[in-house]
PDB file of N, CA and C in Angstrom:
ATOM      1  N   UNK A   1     114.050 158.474 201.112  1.00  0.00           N
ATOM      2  CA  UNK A   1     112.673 158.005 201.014  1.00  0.00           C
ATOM      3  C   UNK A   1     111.981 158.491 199.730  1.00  0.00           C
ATOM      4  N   UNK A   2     112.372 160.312 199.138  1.00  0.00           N
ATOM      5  CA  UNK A   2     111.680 160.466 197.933  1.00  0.00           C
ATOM      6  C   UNK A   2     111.961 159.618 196.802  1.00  0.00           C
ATOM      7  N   UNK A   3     113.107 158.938 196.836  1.00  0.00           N
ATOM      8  CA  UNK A   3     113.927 158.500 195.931  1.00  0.00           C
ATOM      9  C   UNK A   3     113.190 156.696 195.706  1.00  0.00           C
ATOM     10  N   UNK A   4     112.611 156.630 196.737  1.00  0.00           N
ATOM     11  CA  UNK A   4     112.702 155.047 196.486  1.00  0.00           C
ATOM     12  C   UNK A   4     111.098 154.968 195.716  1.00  0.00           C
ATOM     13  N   UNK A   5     109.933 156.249 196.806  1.00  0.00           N
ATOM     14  CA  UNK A   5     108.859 156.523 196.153  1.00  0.00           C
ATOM     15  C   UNK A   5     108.667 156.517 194.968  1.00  0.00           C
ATOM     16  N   UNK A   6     110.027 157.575 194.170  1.00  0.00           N
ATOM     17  CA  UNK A   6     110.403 157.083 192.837  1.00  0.00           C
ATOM     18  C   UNK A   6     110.397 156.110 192.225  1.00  0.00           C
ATOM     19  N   UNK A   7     110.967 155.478 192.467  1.00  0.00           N
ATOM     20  CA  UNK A   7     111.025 154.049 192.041  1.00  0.00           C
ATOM     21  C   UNK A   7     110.212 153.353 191.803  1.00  0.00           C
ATOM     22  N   UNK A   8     109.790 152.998 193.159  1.00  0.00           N
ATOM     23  CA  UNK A   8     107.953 152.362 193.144  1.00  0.00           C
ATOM     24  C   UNK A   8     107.695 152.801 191.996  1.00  0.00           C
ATOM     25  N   UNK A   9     107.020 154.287 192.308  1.00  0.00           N
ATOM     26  CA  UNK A   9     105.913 154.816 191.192  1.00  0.00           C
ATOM     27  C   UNK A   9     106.699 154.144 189.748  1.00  0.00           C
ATOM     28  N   UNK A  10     107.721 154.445 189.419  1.00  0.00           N
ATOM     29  CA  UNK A  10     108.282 154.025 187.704  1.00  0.00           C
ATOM     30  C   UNK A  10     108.172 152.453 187.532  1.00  0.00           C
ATOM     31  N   UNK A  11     108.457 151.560 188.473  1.00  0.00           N
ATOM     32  CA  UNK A  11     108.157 150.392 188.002  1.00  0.00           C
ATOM     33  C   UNK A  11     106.677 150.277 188.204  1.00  0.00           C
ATOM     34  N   UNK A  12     106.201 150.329 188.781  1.00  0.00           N
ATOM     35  CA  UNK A  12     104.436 150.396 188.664  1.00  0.00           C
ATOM     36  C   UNK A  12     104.000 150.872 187.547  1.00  0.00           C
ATOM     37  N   UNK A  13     104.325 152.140 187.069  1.00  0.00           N
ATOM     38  CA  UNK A  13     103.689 152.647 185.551  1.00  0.00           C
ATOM     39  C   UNK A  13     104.449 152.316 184.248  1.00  0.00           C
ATOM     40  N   UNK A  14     105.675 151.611 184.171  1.00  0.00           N
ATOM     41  CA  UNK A  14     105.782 151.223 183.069  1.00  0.00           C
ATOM     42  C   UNK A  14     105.260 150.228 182.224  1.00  0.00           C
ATOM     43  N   UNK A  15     104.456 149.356 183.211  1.00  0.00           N
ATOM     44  CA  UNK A  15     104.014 148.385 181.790  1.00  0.00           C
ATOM     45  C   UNK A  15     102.569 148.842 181.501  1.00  0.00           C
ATOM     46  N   UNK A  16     102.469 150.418 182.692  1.00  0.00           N
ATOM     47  CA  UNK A  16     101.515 150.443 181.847  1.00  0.00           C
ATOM     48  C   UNK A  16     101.786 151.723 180.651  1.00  0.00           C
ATOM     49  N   UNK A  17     103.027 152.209 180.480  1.00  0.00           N
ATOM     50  CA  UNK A  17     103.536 152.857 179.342  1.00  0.00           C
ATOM     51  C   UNK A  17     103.451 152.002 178.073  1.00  0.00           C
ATOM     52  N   UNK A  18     104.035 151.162 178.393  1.00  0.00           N
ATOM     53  CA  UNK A  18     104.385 150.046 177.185  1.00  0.00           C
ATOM     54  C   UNK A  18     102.983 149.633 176.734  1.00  0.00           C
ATOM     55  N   UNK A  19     102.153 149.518 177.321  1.00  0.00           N
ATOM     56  CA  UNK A  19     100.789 148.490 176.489  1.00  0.00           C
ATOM     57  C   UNK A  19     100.189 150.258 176.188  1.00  0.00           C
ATOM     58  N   UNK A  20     100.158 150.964 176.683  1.00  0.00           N
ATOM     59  CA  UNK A  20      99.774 152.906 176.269  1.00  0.00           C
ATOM     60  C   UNK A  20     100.553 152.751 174.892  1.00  0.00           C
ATOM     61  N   UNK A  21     101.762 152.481 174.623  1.00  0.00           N
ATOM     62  CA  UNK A  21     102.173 153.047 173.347  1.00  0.00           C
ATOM     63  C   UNK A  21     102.467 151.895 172.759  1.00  0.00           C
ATOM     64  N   UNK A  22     101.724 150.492 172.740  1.00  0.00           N
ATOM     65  CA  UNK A  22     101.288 149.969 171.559  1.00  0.00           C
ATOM     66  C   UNK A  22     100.550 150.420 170.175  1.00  0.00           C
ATOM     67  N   UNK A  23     101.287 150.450 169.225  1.00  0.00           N
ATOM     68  CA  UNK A  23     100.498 150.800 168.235  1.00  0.00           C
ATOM     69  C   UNK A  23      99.008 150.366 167.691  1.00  0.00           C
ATOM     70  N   UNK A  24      98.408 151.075 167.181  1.00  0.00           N
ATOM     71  CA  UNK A  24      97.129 150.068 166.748  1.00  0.00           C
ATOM     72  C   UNK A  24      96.698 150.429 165.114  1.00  0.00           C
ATOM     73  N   UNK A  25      96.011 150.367 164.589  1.00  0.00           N
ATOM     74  CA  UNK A  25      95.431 150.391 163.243  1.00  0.00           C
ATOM     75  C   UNK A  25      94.499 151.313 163.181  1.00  0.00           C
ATOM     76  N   UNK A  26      95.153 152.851 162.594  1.00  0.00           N
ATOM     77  CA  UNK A  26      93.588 153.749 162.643  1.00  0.00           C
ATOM     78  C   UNK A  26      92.669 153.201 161.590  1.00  0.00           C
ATOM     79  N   UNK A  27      92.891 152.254 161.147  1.00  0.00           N
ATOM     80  CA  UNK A  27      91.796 152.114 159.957  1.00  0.00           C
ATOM     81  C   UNK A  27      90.664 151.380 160.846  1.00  0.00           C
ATOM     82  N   UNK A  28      90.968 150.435 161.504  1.00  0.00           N
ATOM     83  CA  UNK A  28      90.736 149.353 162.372  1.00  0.00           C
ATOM     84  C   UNK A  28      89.972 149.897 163.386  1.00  0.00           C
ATOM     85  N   UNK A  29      90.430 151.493 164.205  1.00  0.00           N
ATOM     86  CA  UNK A  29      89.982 152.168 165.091  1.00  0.00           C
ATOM     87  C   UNK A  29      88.784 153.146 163.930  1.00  0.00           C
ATOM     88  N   UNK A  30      89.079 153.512 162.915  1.00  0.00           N
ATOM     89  CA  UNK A  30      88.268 154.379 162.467  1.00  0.00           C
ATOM     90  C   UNK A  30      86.606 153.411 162.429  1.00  0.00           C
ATOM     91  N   UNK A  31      87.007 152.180 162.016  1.00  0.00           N
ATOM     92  CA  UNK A  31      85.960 151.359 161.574  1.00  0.00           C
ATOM     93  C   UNK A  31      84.800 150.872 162.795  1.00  0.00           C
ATOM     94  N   UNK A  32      86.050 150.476 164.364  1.00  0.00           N
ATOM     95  CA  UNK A  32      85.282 150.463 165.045  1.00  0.00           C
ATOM     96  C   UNK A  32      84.127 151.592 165.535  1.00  0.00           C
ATOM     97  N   UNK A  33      85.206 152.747 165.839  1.00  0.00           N
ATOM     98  CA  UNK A  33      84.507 153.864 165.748  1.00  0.00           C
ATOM     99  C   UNK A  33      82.753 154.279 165.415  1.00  0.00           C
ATOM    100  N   UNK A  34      82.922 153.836 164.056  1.00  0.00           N
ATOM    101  CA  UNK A  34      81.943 153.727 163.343  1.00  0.00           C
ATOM    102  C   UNK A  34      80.740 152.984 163.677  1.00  0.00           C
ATOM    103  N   UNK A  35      81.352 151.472 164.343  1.00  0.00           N
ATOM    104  CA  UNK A  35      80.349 150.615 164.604  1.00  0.00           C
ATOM    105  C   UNK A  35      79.673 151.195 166.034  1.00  0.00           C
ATOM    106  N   UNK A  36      80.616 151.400 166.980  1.00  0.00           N
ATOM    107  CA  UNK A  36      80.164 151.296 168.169  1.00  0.00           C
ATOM    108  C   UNK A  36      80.072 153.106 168.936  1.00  0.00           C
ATOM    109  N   UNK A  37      80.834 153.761 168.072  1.00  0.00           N
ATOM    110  CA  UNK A  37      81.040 155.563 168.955  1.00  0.00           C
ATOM    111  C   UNK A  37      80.141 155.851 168.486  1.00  0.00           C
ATOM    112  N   UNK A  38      79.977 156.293 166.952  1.00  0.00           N
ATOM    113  CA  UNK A  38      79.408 157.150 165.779  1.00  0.00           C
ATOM    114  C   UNK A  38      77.658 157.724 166.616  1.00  0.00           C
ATOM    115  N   UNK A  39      77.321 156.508 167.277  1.00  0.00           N
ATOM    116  CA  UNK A  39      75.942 157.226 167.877  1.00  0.00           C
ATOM    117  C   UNK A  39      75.541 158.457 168.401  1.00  0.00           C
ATOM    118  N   UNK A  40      76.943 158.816 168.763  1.00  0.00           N
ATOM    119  CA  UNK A  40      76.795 159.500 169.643  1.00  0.00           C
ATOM    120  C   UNK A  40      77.657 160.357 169.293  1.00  0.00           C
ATOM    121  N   UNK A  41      78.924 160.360 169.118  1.00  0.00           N
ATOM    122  CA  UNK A  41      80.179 161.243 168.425  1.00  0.00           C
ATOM    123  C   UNK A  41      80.181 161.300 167.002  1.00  0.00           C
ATOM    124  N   UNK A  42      80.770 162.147 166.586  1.00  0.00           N
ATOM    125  CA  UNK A  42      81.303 162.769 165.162  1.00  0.00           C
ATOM    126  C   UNK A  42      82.774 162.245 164.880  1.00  0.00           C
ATOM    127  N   UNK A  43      83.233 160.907 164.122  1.00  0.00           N
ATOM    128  CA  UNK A  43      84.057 160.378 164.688  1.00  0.00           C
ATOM    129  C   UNK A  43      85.085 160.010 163.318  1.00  0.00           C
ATOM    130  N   UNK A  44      84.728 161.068 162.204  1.00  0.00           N
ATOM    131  CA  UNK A  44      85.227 161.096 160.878  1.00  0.00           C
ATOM    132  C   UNK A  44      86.179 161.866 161.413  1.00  0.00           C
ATOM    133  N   UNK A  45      87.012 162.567 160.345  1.00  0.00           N
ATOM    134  CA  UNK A  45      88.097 163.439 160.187  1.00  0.00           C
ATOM    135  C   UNK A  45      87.370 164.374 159.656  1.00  0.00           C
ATOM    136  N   UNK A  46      86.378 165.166 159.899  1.00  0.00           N
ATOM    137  CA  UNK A  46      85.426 166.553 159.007  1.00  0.00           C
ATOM    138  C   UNK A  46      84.886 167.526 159.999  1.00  0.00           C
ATOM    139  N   UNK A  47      84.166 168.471 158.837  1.00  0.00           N
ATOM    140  CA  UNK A  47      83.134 169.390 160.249  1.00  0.00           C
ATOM    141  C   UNK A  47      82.036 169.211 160.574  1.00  0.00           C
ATOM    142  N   UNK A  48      81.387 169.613 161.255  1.00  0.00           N
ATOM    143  CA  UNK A  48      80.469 169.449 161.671  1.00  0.00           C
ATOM    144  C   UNK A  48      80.448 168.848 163.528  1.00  0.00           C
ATOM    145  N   UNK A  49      79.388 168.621 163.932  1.00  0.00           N
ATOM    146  CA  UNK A  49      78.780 168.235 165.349  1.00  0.00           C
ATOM    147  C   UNK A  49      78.661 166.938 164.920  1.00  0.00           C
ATOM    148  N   UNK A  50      78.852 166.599 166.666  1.00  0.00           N
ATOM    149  CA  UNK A  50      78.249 164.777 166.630  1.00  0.00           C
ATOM    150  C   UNK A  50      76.787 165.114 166.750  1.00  0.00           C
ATOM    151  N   UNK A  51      76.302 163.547 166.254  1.00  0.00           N
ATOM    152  CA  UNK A  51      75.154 163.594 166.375  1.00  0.00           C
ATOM    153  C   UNK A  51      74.330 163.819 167.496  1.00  0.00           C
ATOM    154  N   UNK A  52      74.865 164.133 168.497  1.00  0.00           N
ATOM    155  CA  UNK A  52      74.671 164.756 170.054  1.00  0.00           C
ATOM    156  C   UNK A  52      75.353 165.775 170.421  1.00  0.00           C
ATOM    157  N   UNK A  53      74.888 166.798 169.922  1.00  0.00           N
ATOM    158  CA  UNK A  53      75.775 167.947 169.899  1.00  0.00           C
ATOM    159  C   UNK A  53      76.283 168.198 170.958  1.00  0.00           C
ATOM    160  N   UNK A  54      75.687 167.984 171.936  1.00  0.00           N
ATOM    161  CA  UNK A  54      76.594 167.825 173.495  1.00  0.00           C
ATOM    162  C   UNK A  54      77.540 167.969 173.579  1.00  0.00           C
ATOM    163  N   UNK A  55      77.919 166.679 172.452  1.00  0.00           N
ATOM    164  CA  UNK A  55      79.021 165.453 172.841  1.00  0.00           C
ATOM    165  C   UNK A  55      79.826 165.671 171.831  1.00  0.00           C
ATOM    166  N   UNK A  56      81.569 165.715 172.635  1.00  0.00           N
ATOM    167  CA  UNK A  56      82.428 165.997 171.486  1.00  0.00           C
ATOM    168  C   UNK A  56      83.182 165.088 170.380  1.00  0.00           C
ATOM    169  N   UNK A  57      83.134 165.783 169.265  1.00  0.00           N
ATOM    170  CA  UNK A  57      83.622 165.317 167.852  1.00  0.00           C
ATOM    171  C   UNK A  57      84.767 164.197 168.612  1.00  0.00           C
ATOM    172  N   UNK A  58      85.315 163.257 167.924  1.00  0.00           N
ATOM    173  CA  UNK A  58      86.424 162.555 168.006  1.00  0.00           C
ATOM    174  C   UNK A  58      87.904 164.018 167.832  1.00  0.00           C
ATOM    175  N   UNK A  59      87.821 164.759 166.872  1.00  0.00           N
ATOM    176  CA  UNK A  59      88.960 165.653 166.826  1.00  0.00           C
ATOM    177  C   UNK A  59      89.094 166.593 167.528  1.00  0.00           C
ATOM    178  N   UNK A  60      87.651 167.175 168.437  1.00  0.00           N
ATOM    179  CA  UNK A  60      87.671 167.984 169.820  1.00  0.00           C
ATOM    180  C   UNK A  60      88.570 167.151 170.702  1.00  0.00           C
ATOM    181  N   UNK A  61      88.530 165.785 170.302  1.00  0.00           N
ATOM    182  CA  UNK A  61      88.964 164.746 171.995  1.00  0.00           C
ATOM    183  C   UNK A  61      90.510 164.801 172.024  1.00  0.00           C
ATOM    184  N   UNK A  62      90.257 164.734 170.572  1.00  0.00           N
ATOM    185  CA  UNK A  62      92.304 164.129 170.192  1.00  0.00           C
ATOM    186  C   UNK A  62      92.995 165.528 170.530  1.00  0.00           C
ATOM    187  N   UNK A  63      92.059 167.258 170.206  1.00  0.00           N
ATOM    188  CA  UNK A  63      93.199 168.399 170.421  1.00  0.00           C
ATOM    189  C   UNK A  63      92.331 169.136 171.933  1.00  0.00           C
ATOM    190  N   UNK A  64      92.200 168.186 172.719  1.00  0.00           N
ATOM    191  CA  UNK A  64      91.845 168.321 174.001  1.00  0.00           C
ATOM    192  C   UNK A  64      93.092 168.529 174.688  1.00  0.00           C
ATOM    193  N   UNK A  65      93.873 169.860 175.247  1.00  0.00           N
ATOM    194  CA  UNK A  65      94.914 169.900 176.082  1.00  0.00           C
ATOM    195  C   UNK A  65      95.415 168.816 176.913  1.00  0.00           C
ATOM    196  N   UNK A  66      96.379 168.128 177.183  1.00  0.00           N
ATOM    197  CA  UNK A  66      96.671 167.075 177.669  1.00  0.00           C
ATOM    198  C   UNK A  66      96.392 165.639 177.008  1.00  0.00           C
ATOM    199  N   UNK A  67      95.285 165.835 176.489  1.00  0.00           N
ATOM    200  CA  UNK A  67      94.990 164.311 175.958  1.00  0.00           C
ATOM    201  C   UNK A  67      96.416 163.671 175.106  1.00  0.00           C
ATOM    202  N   UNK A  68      96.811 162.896 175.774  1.00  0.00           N
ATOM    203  CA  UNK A  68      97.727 161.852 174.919  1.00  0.00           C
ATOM    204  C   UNK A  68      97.288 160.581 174.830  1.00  0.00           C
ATOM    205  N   UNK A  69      97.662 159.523 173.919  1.00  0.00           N
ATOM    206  CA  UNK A  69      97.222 158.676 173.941  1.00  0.00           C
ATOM    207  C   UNK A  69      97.141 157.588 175.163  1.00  0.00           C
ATOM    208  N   UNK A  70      97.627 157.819 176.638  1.00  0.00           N
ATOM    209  CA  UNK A  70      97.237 157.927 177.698  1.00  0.00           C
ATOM    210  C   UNK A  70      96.370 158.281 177.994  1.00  0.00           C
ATOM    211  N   UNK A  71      96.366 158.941 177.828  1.00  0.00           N
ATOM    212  CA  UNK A  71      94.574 159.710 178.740  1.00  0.00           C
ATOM    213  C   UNK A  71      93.111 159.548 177.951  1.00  0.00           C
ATOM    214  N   UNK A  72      93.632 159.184 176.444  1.00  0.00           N
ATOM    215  CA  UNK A  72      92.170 158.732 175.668  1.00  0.00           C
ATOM    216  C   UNK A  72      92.280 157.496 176.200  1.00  0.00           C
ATOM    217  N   UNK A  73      93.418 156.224 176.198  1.00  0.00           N
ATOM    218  CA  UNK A  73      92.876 155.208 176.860  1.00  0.00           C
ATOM    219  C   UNK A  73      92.409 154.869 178.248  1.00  0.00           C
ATOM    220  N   UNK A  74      92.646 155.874 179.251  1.00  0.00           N
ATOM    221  CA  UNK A  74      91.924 155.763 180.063  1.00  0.00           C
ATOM    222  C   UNK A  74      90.845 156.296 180.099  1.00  0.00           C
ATOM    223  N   UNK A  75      90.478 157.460 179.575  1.00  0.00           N
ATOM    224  CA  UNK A  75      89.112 157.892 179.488  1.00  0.00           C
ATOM    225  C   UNK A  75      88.242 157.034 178.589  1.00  0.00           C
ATOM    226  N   UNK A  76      88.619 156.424 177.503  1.00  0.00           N
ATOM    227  CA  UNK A  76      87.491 155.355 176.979  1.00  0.00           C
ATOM    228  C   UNK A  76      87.551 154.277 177.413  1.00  0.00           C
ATOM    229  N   UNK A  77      87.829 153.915 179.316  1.00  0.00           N
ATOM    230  CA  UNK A  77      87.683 153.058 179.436  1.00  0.00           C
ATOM    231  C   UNK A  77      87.345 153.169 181.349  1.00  0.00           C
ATOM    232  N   UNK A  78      86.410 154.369 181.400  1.00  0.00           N
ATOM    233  CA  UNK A  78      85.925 155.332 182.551  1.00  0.00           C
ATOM    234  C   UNK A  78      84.843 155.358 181.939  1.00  0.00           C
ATOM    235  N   UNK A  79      83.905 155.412 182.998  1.00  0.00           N
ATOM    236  CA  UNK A  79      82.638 155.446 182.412  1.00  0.00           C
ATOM    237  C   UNK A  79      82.126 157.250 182.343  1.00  0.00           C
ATOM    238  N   UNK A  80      81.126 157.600 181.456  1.00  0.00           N
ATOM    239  CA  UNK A  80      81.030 158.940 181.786  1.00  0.00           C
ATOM    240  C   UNK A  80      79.524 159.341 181.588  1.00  0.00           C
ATOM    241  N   UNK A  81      79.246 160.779 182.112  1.00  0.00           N
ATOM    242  CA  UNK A  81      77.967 161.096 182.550  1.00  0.00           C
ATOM    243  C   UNK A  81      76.775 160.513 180.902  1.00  0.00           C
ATOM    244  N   UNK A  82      75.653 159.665 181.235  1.00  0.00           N
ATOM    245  CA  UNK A  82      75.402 159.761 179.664  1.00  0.00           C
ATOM    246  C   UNK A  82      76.052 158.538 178.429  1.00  0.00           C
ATOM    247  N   UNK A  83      77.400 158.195 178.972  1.00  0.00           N
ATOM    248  CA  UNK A  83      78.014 157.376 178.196  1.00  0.00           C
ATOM    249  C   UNK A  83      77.821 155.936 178.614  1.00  0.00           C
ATOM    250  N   UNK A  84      77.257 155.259 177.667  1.00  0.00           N
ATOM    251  CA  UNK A  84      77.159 153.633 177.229  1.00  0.00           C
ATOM    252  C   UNK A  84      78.271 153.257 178.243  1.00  0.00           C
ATOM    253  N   UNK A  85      78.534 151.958 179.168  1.00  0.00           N
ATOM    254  CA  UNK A  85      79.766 151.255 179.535  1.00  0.00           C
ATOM    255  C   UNK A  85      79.910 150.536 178.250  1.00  0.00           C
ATOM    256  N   UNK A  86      80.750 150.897 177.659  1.00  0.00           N
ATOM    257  CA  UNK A  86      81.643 150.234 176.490  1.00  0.00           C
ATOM    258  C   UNK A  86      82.861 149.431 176.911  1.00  0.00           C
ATOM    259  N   UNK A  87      82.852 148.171 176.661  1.00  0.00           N
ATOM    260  CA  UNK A  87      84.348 147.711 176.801  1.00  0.00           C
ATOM    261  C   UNK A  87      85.303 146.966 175.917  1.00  0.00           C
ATOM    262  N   UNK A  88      85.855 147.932 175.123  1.00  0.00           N
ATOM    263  CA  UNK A  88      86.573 147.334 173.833  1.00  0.00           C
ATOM    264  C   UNK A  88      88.211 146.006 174.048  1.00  0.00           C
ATOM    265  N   UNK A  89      88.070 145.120 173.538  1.00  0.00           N
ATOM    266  CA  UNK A  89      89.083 144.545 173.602  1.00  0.00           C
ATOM    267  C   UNK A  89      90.444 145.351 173.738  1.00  0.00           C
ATOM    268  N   UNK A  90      91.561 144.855 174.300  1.00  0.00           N
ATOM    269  CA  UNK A  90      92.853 145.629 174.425  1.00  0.00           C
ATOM    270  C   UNK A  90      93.270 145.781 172.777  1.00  0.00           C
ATOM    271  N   UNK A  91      93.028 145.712 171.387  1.00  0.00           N
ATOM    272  CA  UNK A  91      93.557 145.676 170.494  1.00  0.00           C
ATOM    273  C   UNK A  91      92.473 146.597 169.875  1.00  0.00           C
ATOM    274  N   UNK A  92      91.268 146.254 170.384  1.00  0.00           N
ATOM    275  CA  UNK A  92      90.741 147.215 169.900  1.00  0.00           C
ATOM    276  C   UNK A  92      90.488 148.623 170.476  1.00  0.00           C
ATOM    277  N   UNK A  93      91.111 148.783 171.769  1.00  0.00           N
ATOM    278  CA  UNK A  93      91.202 149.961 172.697  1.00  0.00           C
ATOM    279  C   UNK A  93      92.269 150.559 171.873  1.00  0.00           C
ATOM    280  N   UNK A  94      93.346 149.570 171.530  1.00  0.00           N
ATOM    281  CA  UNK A  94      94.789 150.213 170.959  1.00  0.00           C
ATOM    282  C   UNK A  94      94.456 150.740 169.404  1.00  0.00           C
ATOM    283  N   UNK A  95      93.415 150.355 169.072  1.00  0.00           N
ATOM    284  CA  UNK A  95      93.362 150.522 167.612  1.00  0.00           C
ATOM    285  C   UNK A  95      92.215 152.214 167.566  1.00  0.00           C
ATOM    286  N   UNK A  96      91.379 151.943 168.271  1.00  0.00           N
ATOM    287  CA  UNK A  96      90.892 153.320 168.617  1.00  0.00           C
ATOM    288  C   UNK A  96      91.681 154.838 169.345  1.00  0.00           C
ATOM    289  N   UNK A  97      92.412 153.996 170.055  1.00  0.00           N
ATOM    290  CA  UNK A  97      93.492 155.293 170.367  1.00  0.00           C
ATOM    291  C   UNK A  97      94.018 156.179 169.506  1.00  0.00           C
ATOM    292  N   UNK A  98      94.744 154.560 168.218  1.00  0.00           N
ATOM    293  CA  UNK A  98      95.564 155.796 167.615  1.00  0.00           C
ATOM    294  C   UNK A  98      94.524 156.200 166.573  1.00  0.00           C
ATOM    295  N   UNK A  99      93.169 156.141 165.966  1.00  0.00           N
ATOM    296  CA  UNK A  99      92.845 156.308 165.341  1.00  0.00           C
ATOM    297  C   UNK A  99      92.534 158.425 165.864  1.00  0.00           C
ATOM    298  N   UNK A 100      92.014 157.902 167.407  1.00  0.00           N
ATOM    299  CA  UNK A 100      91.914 159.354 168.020  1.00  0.00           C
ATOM    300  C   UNK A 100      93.150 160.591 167.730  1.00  0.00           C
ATOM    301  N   UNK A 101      94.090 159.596 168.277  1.00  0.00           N
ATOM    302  CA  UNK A 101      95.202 160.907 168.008  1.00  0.00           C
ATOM    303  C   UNK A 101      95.761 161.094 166.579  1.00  0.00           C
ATOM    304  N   UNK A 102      95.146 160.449 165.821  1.00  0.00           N
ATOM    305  CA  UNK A 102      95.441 160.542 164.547  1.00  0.00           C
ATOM    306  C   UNK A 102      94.758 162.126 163.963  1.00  0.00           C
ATOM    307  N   UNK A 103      94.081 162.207 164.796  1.00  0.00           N
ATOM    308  CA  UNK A 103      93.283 163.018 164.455  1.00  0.00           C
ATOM    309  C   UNK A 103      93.849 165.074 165.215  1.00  0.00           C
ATOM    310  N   UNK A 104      94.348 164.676 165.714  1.00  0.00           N
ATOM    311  CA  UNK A 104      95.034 165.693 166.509  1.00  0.00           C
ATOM    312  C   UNK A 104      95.632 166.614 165.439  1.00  0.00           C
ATOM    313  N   UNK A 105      95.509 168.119 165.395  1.00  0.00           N
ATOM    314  CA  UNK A 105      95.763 168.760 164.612  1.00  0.00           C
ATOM    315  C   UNK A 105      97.846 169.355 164.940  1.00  0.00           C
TER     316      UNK A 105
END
C-alpha cells in the first residue's frame, strides 16, 4: 500500500515538476518585477530595503532556506498578509522565478 501511495503522489507531482523547471528570462522577470513587485519589494540585485521595509528584498526571498524555484512559484501565486492578488501569466510566473533565484547567493 506504501508503495502504490508512492506512485500516486509521483505521477501527480510531475507535471507539476516539469512546468516548476521551465526556464524563463531573468531579464523578462527582472523587468516585470519592476513593473508590477518594485512597489513594494527591493527587487534589483543591490543593498538596501524595499520600499516597505517590512517587506523582503527579492534576494532575502531567493536565499530564504528552502526556497527553490518551487516554492517561489507557489508562493507568488498564494496570496499574502498585505499582498496585492497578483496573477502573472504562466511565462511570466516562469520568467520571474528565475529572475528570483537568480538572485540567490
Amino acid at each position: 500500500m506504501p508503495r502504490r501511495s508512492f506512485v500516486f503522489a509521483a505521477a501527480t507531482l510531475l507535471p507539476l515538476c516539469a512546468t516548476a523547471q521551465e526556464q524563463g528570462s531573468t531579464e523578462r522577470g527582472l523587468a516585470y518585477a519592476r513593473k508590477v513587485c518594485a512597489e513594494c519589494h527591493l527587487v534589483a540585485d543591490e543593498a538596501g530595503l524595499s520600499p516597505k521595509p517590512e517587506v523582503k528584498t527579492f534576494k532575502q526571498i531567493a536565499n530564504t532556506p528552502g526556497m527553490s524555484s518551487i516554492a517561489i512559484g507557489v508562493w507568488m501565486q498564494s496570496e499574502h498578509e498585505n499582498m496585492p492578488h497578483i496573477v502573472p501569466e504562466p511565462g511570466e510566473l516562469n520568467d520571474v522565478v528565475a529572475y528570483i533565484v537568480s538572485l540567490k547567493d
